[in-house]
Structure formats: structure tokens, C-alpha cells
PDB file of N, CA and C in Angstrom:
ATOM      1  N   UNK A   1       0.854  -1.169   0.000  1.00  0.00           N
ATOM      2  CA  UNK A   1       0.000   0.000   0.000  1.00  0.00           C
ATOM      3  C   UNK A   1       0.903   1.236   0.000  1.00  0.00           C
ATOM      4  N   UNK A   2       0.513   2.312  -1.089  1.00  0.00           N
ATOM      5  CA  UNK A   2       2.060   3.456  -1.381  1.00  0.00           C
ATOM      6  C   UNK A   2       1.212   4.329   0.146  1.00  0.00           C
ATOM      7  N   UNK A   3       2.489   4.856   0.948  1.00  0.00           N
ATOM      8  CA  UNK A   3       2.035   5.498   1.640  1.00  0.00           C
ATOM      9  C   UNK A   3       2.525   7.102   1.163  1.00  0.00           C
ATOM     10  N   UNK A   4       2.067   8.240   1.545  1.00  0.00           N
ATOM     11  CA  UNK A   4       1.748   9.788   1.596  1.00  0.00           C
ATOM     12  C   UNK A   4       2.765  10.226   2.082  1.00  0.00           C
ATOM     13  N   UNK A   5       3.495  10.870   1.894  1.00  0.00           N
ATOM     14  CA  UNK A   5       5.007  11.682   3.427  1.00  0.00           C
ATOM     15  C   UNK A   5       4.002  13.417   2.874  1.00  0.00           C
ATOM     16  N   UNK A   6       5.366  13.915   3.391  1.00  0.00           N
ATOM     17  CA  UNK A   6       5.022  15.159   3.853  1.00  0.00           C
ATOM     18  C   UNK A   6       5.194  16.293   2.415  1.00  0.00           C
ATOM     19  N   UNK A   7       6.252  15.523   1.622  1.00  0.00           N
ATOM     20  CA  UNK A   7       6.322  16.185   0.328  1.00  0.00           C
ATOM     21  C   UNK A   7       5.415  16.012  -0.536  1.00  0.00           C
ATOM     22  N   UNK A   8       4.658  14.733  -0.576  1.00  0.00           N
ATOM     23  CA  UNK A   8       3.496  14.539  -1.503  1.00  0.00           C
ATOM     24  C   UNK A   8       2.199  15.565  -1.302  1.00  0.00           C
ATOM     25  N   UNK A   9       1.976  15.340   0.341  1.00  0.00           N
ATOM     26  CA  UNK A   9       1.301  16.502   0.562  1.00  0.00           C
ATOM     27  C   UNK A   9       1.387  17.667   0.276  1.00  0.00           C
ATOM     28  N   UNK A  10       2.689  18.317   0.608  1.00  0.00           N
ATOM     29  CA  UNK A  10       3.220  19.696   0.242  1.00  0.00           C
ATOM     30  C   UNK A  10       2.648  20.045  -1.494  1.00  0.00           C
ATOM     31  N   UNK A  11       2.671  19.104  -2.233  1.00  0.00           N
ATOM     32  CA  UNK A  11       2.732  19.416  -3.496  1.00  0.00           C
ATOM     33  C   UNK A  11       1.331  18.993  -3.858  1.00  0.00           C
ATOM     34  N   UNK A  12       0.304  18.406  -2.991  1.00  0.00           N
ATOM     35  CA  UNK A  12      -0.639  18.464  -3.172  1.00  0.00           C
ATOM     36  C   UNK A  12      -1.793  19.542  -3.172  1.00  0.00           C
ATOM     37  N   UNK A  13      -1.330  20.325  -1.943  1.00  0.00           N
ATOM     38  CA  UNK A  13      -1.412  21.648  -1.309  1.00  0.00           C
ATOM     39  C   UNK A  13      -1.347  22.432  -2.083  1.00  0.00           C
ATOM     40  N   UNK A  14      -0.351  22.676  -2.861  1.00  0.00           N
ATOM     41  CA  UNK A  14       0.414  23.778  -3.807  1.00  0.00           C
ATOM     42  C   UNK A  14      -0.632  23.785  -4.963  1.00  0.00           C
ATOM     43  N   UNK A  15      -0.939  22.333  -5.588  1.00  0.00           N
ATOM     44  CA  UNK A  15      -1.412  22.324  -6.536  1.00  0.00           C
ATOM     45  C   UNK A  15      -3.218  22.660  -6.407  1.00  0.00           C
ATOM     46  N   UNK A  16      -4.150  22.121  -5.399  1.00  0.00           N
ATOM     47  CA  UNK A  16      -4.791  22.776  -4.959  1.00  0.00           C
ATOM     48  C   UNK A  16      -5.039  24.514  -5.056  1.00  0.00           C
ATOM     49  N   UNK A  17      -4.222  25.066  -4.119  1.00  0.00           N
ATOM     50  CA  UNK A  17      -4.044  26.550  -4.337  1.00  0.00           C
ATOM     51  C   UNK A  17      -3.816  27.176  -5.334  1.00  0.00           C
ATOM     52  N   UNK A  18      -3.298  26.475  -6.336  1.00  0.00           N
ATOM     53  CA  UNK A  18      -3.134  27.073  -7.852  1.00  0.00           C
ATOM     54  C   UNK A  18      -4.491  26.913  -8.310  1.00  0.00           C
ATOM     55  N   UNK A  19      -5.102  25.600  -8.308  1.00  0.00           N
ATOM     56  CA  UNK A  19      -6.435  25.586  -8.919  1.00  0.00           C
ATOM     57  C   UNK A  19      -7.850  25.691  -8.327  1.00  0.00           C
ATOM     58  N   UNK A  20      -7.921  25.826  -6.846  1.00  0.00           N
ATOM     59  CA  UNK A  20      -8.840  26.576  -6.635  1.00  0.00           C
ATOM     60  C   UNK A  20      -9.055  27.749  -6.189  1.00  0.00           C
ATOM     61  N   UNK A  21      -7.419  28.373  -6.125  1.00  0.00           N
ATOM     62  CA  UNK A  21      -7.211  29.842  -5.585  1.00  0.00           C
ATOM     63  C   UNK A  21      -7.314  30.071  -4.074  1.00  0.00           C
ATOM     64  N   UNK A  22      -6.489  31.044  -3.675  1.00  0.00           N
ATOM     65  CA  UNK A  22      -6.085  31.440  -2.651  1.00  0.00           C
ATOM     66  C   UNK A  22      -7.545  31.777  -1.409  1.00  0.00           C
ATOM     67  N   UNK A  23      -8.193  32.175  -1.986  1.00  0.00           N
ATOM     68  CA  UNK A  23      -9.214  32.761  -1.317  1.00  0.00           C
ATOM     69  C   UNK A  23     -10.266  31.749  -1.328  1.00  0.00           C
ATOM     70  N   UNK A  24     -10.663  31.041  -1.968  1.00  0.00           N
ATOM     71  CA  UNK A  24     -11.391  29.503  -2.124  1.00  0.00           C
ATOM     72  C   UNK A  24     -10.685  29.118  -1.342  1.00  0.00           C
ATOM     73  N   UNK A  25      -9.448  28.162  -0.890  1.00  0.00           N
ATOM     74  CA  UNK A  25      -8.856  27.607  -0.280  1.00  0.00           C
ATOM     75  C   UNK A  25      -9.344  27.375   1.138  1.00  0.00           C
ATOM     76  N   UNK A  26      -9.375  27.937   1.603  1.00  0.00           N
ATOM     77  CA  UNK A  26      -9.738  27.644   3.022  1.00  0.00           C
ATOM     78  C   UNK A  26     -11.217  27.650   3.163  1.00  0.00           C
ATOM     79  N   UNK A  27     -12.321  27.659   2.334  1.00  0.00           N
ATOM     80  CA  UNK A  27     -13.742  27.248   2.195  1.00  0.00           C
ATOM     81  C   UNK A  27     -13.579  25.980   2.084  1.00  0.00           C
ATOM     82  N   UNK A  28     -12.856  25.634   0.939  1.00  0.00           N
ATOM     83  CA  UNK A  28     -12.652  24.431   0.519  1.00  0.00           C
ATOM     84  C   UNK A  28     -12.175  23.056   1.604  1.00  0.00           C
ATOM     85  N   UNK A  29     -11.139  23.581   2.595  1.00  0.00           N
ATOM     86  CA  UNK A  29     -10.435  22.781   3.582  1.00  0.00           C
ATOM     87  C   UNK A  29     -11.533  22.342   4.546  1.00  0.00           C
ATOM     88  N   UNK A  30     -12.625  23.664   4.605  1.00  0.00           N
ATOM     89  CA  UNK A  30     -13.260  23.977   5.822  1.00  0.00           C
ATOM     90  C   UNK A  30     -14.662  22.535   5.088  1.00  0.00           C
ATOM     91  N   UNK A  31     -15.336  22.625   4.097  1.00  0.00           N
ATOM     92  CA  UNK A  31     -16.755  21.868   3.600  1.00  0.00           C
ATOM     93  C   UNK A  31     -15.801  20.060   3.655  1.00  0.00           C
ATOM     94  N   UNK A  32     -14.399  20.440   3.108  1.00  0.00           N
ATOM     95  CA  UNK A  32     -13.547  18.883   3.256  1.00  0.00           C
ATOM     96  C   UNK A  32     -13.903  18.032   4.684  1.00  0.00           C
ATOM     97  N   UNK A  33     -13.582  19.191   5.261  1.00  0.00           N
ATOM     98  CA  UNK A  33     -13.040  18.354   6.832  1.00  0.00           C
ATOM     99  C   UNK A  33     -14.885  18.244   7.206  1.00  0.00           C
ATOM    100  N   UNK A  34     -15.566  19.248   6.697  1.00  0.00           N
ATOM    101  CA  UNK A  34     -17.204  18.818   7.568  1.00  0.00           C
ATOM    102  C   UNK A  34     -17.416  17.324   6.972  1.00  0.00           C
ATOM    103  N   UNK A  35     -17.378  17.222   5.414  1.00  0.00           N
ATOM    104  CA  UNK A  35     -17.040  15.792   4.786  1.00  0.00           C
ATOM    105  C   UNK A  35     -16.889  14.654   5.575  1.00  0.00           C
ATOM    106  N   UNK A  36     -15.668  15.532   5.918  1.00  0.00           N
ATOM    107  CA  UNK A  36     -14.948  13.870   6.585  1.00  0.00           C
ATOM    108  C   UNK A  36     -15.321  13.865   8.096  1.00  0.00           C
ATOM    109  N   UNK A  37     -15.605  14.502   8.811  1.00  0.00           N
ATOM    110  CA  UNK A  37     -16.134  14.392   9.860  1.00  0.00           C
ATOM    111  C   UNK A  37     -17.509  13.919  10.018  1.00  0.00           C
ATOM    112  N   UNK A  38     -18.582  13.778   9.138  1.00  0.00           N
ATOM    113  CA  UNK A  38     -19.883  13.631   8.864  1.00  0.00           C
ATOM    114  C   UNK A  38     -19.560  11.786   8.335  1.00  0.00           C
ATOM    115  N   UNK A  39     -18.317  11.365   7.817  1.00  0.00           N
ATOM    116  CA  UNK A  39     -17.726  10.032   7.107  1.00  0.00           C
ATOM    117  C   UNK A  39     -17.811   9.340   8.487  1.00  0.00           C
ATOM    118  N   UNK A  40     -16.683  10.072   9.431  1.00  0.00           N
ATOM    119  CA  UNK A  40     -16.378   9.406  10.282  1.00  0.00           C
ATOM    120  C   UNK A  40     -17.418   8.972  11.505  1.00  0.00           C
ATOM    121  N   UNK A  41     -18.068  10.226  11.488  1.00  0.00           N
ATOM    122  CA  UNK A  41     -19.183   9.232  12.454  1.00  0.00           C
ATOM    123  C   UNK A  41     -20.611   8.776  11.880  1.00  0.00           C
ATOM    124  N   UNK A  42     -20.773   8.594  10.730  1.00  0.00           N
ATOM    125  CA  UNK A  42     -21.317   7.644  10.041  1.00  0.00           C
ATOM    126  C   UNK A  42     -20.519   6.554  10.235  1.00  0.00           C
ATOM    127  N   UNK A  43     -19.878   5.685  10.385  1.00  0.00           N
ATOM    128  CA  UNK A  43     -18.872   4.882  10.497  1.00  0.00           C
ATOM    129  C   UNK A  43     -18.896   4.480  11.611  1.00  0.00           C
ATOM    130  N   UNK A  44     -18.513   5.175  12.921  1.00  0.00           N
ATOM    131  CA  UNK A  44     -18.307   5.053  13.779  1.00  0.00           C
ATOM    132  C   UNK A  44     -19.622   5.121  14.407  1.00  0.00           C
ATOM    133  N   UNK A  45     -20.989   5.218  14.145  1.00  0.00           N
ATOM    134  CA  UNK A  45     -22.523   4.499  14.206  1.00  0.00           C
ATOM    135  C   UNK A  45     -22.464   2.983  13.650  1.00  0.00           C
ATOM    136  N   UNK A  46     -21.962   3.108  12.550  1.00  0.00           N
ATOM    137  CA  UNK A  46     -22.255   1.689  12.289  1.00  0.00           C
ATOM    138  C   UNK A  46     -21.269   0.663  13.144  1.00  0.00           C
ATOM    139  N   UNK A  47     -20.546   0.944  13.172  1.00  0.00           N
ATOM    140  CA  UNK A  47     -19.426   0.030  14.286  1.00  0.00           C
ATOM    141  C   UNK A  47     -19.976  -0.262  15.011  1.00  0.00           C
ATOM    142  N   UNK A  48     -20.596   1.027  16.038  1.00  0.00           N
ATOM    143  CA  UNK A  48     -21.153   0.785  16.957  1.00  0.00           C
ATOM    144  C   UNK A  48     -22.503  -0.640  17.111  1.00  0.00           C
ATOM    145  N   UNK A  49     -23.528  -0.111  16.130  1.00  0.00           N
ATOM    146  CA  UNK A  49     -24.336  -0.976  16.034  1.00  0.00           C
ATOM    147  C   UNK A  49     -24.148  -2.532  15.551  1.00  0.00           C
ATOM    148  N   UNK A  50     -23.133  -2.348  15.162  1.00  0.00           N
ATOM    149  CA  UNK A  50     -22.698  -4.020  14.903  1.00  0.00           C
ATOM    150  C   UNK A  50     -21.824  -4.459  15.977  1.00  0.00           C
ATOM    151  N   UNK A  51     -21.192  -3.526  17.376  1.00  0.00           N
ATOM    152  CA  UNK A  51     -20.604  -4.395  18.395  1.00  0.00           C
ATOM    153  C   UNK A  51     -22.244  -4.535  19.371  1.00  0.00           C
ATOM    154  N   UNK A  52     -22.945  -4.066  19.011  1.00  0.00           N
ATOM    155  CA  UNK A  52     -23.772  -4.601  20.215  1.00  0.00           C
ATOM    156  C   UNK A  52     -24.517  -5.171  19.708  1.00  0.00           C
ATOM    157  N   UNK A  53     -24.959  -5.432  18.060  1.00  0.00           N
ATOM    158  CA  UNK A  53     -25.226  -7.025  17.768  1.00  0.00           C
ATOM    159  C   UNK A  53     -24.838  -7.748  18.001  1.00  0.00           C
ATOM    160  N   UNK A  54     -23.335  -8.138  18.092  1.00  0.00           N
ATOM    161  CA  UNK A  54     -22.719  -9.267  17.914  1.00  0.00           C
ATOM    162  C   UNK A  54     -22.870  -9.661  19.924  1.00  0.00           C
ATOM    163  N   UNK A  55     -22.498  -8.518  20.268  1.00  0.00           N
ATOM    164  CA  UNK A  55     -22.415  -8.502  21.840  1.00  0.00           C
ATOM    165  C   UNK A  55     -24.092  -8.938  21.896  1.00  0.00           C
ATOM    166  N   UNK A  56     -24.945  -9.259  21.500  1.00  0.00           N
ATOM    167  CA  UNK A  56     -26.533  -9.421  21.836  1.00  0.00           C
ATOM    168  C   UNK A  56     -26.611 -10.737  21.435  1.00  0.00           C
ATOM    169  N   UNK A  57     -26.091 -11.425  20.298  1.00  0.00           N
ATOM    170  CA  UNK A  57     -25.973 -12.926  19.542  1.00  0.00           C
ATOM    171  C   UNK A  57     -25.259 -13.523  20.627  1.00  0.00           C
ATOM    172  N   UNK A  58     -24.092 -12.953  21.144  1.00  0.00           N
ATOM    173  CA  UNK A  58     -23.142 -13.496  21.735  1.00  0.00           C
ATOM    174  C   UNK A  58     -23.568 -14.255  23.547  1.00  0.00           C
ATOM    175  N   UNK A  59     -24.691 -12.912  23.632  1.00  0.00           N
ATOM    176  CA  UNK A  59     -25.187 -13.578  25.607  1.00  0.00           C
ATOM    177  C   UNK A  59     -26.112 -14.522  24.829  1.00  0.00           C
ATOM    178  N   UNK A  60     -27.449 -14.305  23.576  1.00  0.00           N
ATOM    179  CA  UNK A  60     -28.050 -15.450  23.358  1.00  0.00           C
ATOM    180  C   UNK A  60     -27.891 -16.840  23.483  1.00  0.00           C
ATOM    181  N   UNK A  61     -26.332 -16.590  22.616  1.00  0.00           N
ATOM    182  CA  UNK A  61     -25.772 -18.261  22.568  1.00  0.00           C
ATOM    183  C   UNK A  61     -25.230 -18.905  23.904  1.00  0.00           C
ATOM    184  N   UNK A  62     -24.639 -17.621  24.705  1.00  0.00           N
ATOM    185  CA  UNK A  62     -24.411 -18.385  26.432  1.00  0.00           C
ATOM    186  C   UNK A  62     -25.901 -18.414  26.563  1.00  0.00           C
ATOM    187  N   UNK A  63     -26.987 -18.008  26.710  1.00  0.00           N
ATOM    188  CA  UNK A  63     -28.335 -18.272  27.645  1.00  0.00           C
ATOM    189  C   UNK A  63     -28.399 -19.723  26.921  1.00  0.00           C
ATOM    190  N   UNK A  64     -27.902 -20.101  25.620  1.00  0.00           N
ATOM    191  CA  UNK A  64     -28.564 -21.128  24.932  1.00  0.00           C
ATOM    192  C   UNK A  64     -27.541 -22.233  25.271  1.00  0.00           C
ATOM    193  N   UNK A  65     -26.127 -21.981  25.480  1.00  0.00           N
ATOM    194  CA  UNK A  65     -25.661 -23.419  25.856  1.00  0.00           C
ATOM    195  C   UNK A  65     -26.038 -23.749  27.360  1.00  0.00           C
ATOM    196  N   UNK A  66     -26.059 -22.560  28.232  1.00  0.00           N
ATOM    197  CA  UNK A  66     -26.741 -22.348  29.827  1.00  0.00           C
ATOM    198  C   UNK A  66     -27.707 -23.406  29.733  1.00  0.00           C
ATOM    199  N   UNK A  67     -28.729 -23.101  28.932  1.00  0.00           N
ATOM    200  CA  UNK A  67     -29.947 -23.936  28.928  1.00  0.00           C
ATOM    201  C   UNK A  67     -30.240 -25.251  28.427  1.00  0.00           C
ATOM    202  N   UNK A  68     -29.002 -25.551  27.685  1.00  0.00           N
ATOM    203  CA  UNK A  68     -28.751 -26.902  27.225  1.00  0.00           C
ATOM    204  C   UNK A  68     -28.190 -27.571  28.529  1.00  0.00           C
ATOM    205  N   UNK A  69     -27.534 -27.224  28.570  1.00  0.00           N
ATOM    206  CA  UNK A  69     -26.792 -27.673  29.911  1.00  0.00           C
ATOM    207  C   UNK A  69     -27.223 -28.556  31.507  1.00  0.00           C
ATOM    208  N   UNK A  70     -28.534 -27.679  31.693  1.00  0.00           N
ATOM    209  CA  UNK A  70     -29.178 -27.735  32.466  1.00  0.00           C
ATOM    210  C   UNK A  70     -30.452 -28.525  32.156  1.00  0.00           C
ATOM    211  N   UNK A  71     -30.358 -29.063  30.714  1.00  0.00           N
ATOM    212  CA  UNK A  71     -31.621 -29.781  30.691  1.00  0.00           C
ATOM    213  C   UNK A  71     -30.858 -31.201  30.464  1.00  0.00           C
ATOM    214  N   UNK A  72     -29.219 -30.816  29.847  1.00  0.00           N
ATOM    215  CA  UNK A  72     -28.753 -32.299  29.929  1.00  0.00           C
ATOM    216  C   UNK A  72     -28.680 -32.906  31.675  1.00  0.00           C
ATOM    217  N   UNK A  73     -28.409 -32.257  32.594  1.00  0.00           N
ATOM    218  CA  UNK A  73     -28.419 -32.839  33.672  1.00  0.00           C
ATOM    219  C   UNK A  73     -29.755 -33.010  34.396  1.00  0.00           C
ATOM    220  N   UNK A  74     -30.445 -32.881  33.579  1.00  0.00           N
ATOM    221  CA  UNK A  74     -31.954 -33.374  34.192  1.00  0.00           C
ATOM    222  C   UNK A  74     -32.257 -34.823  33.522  1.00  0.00           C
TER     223      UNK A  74
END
């Protein structure tokens, strides 16, 4: 996986500012980051809701071997 350093950025930056201009620029950074902040906890909802599925399947199947258990020793 190619990773990013600090010069790729730099020249990413640069090139940006040439093409959406100086004064755009920081609108632009500003609607990016709401973007990605609106990404991330979309994301970080769904995570969520799938650890406390699995955490909800997970006591089912103890109540269900629990209850096997207890009917084998009967």
C-alpha cells in the first residue's frame, strides 16, 4: 500500500491553491473536513451498532448453551 510523506502533501497543497485559488482555499479545507467528519461518524454508528449485535448474539448463545446444559443434567 504506497504510503503519503510530507512532500506529496506539500505538493498536493500547492497544486490545490493554484487551482482553486487562494481565497477559495480555506472554504474548501473547511466543507472537506465537515465531509470527513460527517464520514467518520457515520462509520463510527455503524461500528457501533454491529458491536452490540454481535455482543446481543453473543449472551443469546451463552443463555442457549446455559440452557442446554441444564436440561442435559436433568
Amino acid at each position: 500500500m504506497p504510503q503519503i510523506g510530507w512532500f506529496e502533501i506539500l505538493v498536493i497543497v500547492g497544486i490545490a491553491i493554484i487551482v482553486i485559488g487562494p481565497k477559495d482555499f480555506p472554504v474548501m479545507l473547511k466543507k472537506i473536513g465537515s465531509w470527513i467528519g460527517s464520514a467518520k461518524r457515520y462509520v463510527s454508528q455503524i461500528q457501533e451498532e454491529v458491536s452490540i449485535n454481535i455482543d446481543d448474539d453473543t449472551k443469546k448463545e451463552d443463555k442457549e448453551k446455559i440452557s442446554k446444559g441444564e436440561d442435559d443434567k436433568k
